[in-house]
Protein backbone atom coordinates (compact mmCIF):
# COMPACT_ATOMS: atom_id res chain seq x y z
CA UNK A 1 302.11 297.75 88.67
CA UNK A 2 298.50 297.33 89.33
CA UNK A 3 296.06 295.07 87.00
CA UNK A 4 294.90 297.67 84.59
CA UNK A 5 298.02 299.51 84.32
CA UNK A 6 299.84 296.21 83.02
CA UNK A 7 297.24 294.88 80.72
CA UNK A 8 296.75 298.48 78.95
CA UNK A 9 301.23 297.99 78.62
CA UNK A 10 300.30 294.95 77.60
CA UNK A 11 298.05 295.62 74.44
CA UNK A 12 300.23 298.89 73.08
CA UNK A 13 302.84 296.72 73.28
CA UNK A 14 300.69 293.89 71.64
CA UNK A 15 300.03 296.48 68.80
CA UNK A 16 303.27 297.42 68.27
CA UNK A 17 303.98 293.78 67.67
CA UNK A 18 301.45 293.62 65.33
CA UNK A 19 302.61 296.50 63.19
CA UNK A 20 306.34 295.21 62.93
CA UNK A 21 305.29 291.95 62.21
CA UNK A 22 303.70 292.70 59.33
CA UNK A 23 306.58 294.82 57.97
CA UNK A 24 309.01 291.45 58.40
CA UNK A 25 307.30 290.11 54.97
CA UNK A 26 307.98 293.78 53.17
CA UNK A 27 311.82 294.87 54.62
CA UNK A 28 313.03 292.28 56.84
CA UNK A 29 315.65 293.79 57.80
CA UNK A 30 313.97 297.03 58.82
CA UNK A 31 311.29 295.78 60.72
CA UNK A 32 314.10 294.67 62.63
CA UNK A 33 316.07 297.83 63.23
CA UNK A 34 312.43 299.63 64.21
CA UNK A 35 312.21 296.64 66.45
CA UNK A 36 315.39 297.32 67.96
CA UNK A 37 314.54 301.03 68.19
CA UNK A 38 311.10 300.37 70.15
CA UNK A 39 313.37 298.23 72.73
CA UNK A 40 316.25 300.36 73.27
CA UNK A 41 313.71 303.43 73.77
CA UNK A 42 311.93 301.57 76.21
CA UNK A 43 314.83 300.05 77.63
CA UNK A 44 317.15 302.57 78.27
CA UNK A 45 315.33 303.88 81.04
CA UNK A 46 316.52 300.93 82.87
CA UNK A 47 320.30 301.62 82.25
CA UNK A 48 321.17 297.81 81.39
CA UNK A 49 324.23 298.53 79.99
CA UNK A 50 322.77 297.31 76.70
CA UNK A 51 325.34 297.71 74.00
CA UNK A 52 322.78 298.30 71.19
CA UNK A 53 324.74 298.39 68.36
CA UNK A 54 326.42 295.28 69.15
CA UNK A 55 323.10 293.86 69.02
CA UNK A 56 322.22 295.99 65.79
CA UNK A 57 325.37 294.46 64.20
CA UNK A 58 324.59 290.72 65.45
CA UNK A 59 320.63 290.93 64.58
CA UNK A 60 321.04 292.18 61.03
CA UNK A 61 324.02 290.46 59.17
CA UNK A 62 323.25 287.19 58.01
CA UNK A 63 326.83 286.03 58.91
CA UNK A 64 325.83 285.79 62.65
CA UNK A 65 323.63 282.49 64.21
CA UNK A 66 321.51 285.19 66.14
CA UNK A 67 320.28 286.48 62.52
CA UNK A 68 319.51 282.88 61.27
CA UNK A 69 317.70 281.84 64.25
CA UNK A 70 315.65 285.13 64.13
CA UNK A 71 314.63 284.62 60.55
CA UNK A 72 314.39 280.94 61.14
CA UNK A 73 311.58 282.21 63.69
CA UNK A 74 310.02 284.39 61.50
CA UNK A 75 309.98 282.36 58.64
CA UNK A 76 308.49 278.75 60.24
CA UNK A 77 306.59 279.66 63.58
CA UNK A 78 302.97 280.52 63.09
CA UNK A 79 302.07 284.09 63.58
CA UNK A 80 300.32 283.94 66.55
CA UNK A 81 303.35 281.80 68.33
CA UNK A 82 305.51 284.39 67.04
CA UNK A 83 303.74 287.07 68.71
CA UNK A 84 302.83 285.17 72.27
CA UNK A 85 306.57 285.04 72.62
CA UNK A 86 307.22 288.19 71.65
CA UNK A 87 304.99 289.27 74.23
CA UNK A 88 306.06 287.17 76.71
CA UNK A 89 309.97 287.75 76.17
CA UNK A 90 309.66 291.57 75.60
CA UNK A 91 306.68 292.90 77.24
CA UNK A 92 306.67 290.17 80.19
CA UNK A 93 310.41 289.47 81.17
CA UNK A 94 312.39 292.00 79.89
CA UNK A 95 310.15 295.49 80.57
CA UNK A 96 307.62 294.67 82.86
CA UNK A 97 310.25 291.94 84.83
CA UNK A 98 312.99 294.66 84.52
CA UNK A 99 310.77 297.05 86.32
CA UNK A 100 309.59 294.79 88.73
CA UNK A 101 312.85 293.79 89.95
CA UNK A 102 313.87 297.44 90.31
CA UNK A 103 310.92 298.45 92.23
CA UNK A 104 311.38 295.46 94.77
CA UNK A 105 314.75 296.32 95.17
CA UNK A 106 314.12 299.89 95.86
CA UNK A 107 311.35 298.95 98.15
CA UNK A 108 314.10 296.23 99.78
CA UNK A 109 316.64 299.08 100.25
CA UNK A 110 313.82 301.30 101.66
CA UNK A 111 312.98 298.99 104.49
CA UNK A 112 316.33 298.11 105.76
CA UNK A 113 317.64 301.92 105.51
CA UNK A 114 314.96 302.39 107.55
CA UNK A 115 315.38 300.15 110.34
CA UNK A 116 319.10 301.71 111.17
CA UNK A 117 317.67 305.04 110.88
């Protein structure tokens, strides 16, 4: 992914940050499930394996350590922290890293296919 291409991912998916973190302070617990949503859609080009509502089920009831250390998160780290690492978890490792990875790989396989050819 070239320079411009991955800083204009990077500030949609900067806005869309934006947006759902300002929905945490009016419904919690569905500015999680539209975070969720945004991920998987993204996401499941990838085919993880990602067993969304497992994560659904773990993110939103309160009876789960996941769900307290989310809204532990929301509730003491400063917005802008908040946001950098949302960023740098979502957009950086998990999409961008995710595509990486496959693209090398692909590359990888490329090459050495070649060379028995």
């Amino acid at each position: 992914m070239n320079r411009v291409t991955h800083a204009a991912g990077r500030k949609v998916f900067s806005r869309i940050v934006d947006h759902e973190l300002s929905q945490i302070s009016k419904n919690r617990e569905q500015a999680y499930e539209k975070i969720l949503d945004t991920a998987q859609k993204y996401m499941d080009e990838f085919d993880l394996g990602i067993n969304w509502e497992y994560l659904r089920r773990v993110t939103l009831n309160q009876g789960y350590t996941l769900n307290t250390y989310i809204n532990s998160m929301a509730d003491q780290l400063h917005p802008n922290v908040l946001k950098t690492t949302l960023l740098n978890l979502g957009y950086e490792a998990f999409y961008n890293g995710t595509r990486t990875i496959r693209e090398m790989r692909m590359l990888t396989s490329q090459k050495i296919n070649s060379r028995y050819v």
